[in-house]
Protein backbone atom coordinates (compact mmCIF):
# COMPACT_ATOMS: atom_id res chain seq x y z
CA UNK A 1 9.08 0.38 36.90
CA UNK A 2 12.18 2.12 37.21
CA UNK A 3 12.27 5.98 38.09
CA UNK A 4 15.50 5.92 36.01
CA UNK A 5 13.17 5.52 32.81
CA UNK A 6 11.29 8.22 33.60
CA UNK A 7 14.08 10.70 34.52
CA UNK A 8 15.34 9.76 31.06
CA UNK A 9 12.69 10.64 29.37
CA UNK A 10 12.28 13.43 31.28
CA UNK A 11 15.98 14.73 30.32
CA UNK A 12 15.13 13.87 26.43
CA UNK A 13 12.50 15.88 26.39
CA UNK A 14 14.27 19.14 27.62
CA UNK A 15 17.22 19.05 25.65
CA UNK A 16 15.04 18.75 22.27
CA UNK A 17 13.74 21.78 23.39
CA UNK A 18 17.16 23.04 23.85
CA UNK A 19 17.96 21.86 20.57
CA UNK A 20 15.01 23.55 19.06
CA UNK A 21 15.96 26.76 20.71
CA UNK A 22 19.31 26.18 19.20
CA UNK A 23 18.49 26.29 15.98
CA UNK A 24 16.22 29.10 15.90
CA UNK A 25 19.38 31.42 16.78
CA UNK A 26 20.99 29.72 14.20
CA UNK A 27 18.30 30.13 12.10
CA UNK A 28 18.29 33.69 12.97
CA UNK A 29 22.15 34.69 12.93
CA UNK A 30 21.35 37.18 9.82
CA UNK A 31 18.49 38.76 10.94
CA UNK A 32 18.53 41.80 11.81
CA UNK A 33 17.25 42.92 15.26
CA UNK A 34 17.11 39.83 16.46
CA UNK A 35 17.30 38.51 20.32
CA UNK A 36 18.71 34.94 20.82
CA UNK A 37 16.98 32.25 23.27
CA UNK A 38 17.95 30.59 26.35
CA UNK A 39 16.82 27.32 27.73
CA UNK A 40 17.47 26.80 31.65
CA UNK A 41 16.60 23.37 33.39
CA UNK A 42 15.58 22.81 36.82
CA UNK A 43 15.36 19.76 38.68
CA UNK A 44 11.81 18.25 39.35
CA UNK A 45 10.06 16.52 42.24
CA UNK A 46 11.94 14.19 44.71
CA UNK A 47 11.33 11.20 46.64
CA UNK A 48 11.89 11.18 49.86
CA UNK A 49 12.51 7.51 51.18
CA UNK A 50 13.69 8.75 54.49
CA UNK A 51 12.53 11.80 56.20
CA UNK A 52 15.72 13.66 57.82
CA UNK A 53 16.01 12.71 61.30
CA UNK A 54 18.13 15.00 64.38
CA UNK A 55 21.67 14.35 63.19
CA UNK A 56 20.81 12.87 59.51
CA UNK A 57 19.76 13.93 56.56
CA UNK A 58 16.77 13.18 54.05
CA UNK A 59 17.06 10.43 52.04
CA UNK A 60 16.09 11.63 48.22
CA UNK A 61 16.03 10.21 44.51
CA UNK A 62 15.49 12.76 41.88
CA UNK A 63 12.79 12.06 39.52
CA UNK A 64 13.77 13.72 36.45
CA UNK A 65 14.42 17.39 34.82
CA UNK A 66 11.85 19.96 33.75
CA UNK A 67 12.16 23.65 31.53
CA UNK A 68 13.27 26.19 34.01
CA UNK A 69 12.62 29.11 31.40
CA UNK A 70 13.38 29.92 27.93
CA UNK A 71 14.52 33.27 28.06
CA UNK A 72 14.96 36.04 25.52
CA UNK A 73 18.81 37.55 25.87
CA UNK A 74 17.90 41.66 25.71
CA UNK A 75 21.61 42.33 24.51
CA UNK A 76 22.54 44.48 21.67
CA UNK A 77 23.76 43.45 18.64
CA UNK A 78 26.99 44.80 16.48
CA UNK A 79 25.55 48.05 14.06
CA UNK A 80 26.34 46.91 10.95
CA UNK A 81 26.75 49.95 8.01
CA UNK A 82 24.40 50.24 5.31
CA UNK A 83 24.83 53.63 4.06
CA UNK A 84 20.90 54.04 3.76
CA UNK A 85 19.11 56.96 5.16
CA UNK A 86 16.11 55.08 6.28
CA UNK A 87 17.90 52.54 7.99
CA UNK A 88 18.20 53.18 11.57
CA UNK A 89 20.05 51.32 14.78
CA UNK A 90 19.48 51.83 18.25
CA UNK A 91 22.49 52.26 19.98
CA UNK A 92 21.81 51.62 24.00
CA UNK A 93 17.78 50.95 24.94
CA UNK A 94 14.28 51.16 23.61
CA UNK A 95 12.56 49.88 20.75
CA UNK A 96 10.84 51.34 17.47
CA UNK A 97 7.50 51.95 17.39
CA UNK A 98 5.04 50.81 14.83
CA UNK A 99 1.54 50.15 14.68
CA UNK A 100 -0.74 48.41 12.65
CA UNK A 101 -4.41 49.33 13.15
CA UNK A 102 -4.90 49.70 17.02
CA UNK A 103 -2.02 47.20 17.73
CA UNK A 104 1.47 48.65 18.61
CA UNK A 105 4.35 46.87 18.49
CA UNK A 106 7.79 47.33 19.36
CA UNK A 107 10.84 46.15 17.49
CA UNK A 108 14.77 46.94 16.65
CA UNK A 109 15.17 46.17 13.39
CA UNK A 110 15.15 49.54 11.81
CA UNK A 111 15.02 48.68 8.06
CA UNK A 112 12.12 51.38 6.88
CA UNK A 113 10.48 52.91 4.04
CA UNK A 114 8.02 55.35 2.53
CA UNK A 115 4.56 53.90 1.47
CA UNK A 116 2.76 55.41 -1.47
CA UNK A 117 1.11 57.75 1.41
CA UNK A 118 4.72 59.31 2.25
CA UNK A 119 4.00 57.62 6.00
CA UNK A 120 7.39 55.68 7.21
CA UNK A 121 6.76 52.18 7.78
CA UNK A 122 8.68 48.93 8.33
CA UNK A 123 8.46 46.09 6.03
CA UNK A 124 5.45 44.63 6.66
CA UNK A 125 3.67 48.46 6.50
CA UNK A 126 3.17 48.97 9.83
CA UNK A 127 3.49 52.53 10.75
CA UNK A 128 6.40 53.86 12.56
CA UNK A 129 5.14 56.43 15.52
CA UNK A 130 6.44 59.31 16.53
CA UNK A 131 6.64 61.02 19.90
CA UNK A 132 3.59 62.40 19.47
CA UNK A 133 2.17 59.11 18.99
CA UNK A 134 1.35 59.88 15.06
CA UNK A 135 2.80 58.11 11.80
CA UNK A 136 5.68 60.34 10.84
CA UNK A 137 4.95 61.60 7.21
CA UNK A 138 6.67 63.48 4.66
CA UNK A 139 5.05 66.63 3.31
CA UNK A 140 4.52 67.20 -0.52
CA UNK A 141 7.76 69.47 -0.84
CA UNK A 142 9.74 67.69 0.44
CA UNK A 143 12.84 66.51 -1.68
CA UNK A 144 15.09 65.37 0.69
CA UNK A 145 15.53 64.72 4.72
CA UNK A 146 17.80 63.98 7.46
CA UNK A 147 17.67 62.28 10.69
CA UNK A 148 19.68 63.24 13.57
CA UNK A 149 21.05 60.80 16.86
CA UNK A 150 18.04 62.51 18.70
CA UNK A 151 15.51 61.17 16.03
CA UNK A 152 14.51 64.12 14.96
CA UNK A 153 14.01 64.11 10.97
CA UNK A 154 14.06 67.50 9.29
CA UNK A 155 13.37 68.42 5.76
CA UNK A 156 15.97 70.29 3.21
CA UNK A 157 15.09 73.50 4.80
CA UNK A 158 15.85 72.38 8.55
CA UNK A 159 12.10 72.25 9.22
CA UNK A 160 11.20 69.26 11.41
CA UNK A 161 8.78 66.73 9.88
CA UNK A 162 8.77 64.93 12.45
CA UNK A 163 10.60 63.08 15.81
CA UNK A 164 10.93 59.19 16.06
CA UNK A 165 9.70 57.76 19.66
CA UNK A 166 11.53 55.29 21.57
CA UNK A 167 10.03 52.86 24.14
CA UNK A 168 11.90 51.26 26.60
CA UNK A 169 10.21 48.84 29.39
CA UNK A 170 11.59 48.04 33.06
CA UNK A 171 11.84 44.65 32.03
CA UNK A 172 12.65 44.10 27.77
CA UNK A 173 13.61 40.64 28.24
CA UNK A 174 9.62 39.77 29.44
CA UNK A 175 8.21 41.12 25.90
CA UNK A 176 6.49 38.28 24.01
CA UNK A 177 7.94 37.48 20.60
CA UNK A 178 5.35 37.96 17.90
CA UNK A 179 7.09 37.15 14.42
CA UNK A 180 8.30 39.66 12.02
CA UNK A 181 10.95 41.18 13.94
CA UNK A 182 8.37 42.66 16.04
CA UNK A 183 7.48 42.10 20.18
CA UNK A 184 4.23 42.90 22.10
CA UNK A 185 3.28 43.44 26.00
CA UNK A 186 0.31 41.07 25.83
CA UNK A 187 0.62 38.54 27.75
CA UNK A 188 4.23 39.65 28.72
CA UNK A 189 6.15 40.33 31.39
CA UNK A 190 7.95 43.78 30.54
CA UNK A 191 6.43 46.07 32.87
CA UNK A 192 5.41 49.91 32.27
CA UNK A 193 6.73 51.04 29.05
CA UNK A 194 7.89 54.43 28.53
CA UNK A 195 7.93 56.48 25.06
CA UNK A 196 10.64 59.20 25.08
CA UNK A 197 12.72 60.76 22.24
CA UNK A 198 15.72 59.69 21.78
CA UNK A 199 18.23 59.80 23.99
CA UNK A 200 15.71 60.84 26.68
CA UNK A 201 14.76 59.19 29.85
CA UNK A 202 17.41 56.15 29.75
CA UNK A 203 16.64 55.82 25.97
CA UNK A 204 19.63 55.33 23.67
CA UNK A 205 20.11 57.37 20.33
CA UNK A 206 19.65 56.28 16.40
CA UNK A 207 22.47 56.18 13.62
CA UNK A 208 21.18 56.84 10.67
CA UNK A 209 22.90 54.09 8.12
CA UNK A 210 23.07 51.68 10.21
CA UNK A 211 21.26 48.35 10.75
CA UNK A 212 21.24 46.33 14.53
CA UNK A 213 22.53 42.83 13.68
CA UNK A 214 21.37 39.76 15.25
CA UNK A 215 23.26 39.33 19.00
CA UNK A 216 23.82 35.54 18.28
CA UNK A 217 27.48 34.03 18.66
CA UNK A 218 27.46 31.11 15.99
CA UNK A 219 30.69 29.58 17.68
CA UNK A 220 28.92 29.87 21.05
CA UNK A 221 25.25 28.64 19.70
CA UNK A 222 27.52 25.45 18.06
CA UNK A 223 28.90 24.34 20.96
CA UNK A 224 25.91 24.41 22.94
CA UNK A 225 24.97 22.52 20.07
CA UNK A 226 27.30 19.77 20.85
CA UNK A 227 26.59 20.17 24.59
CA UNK A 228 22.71 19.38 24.05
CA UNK A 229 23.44 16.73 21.67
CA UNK A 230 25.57 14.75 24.08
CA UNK A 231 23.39 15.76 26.71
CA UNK A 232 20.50 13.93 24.85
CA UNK A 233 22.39 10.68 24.30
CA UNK A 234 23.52 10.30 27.51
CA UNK A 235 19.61 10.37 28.62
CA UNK A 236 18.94 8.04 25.59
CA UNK A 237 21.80 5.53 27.11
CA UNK A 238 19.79 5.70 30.58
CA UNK A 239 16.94 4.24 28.91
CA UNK A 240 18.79 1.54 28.00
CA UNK A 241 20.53 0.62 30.42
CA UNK A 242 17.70 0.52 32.55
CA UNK A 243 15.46 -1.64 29.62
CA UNK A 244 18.49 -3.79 30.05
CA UNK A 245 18.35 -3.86 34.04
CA UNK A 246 14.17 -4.76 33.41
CA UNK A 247 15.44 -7.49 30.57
CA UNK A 248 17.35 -9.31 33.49
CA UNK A 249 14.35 -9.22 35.71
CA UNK A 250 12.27 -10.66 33.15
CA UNK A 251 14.50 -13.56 32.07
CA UNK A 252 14.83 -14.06 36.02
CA UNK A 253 12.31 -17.11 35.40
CA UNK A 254 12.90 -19.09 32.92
């Protein structure tokens, strides 16, 4: 059989993942805190026909392409102004973080509320954590609060409720995606994480009013698009032309 089949399908394969990872960002331009994917290829296994030789080189046919990675792109996404107080944006860094039972998660989309407990949480209720690893929670006096760049949220008196933590990792592209906006280190590849307050340790600040948008280009995600798509016929045109080459072999004897 021909290796030029194979290497075809090989190449199909690879750029419907592409395509797949594709349009998840594109899926995912409007959501907030939001990291876009990367497919990278790498050649797989050759033949060698002729082993190199003083003078000469190998002789090698390439059997194909295989997923290199799909990586997550750790960049930071445009602050986009919502003029609510409990809407909060990283700007450098770190991650929220929130925990839900004895699970901790880490995320940037800052979009929180108060629960009927006065804890801050995100959307899906998870508790947002402090520096002193605590849910932060408003007292029963209080009317009214602010947050400052440093996290620190104060009541209408200037007392300090409480201070939000930030966690940054020595590696935030290797966090695993876990749905929801959020990320986890199981099974990931971040490295030690560190909880500071903001602006502490490497960690960037929060803006108060302000929501992270997503950090995917549409016009760059399209033409990728188009890229993979041609990318996938011409592997589809391989196959083929090499049924075509196998067609002539058959009909060889009539």
């Amino acid at each position: 059989m021909l290796r030029s089949l194979y290497s075809g399908v090989s190449g199909m394969k690879n750029f419907q993942t592409e395509l797949d990872t594709i349009g998840n960002n594109i899926a995912n331009v409007n959501t907030y805190g939001y990291k876009k994917g990367r497919v990278t290829f790498k050649d797989a296994i050759s033949q060698t026909l002729v082993s190199a030789t003083p003078g000469t080189s190998a002789q090698q046919v390439g059997l194909g392409s295989q997923i290199g990675s799909i990586d997550t792109v750790d960049t930071s996404g445009s602050p986009e102004s919502t003029g609510r107080p409990l809407d909060f944006a990283i700007t450098g860094d770190g991650y929220f973080r929130v925990r839900d039972g004895n699970d901790t998660y880490y995320t940037r989309a800052g979009n929180f509320y108060f629960d009927d407990n006065r804890r801050l949480v995100n959307s899906e209720g998870f508790a947002v954590l402090g520096t002193n690893g605590q849910a932060i929670t408003l007292g029963a006096n209080v009317k009214s609060f602010s947050v400052a760049t440093d996290g620190t949220i104060s009541d209408q008196d200037g007392n300090t409720i409480g201070t939000i933590s930030i966690a940054t990792f020595q590696n935030p592209a290797g966090l695993t995606k876990a749905g929801g906006n959020l990320y986890t280190t199981a099974n990931s590849n971040a490295g030690q994480v560190t909880v500071s307050q903001p602006g502490q340790n490497g960690a960037g600040t929060i803006k108060s009013g302000y929501l992270e948008m997503s950090n995917v280009d549409l016009s760059e995600e399209l033409t990728n698009m188009i890229v993979a798509e041609r990318g996938f016929q011409a592997n589809t045109r391989i196959i083929t032309t090499s049924d075509e080459i196998l067609q002539e072999l058959v009909n060889l004897k009539r």
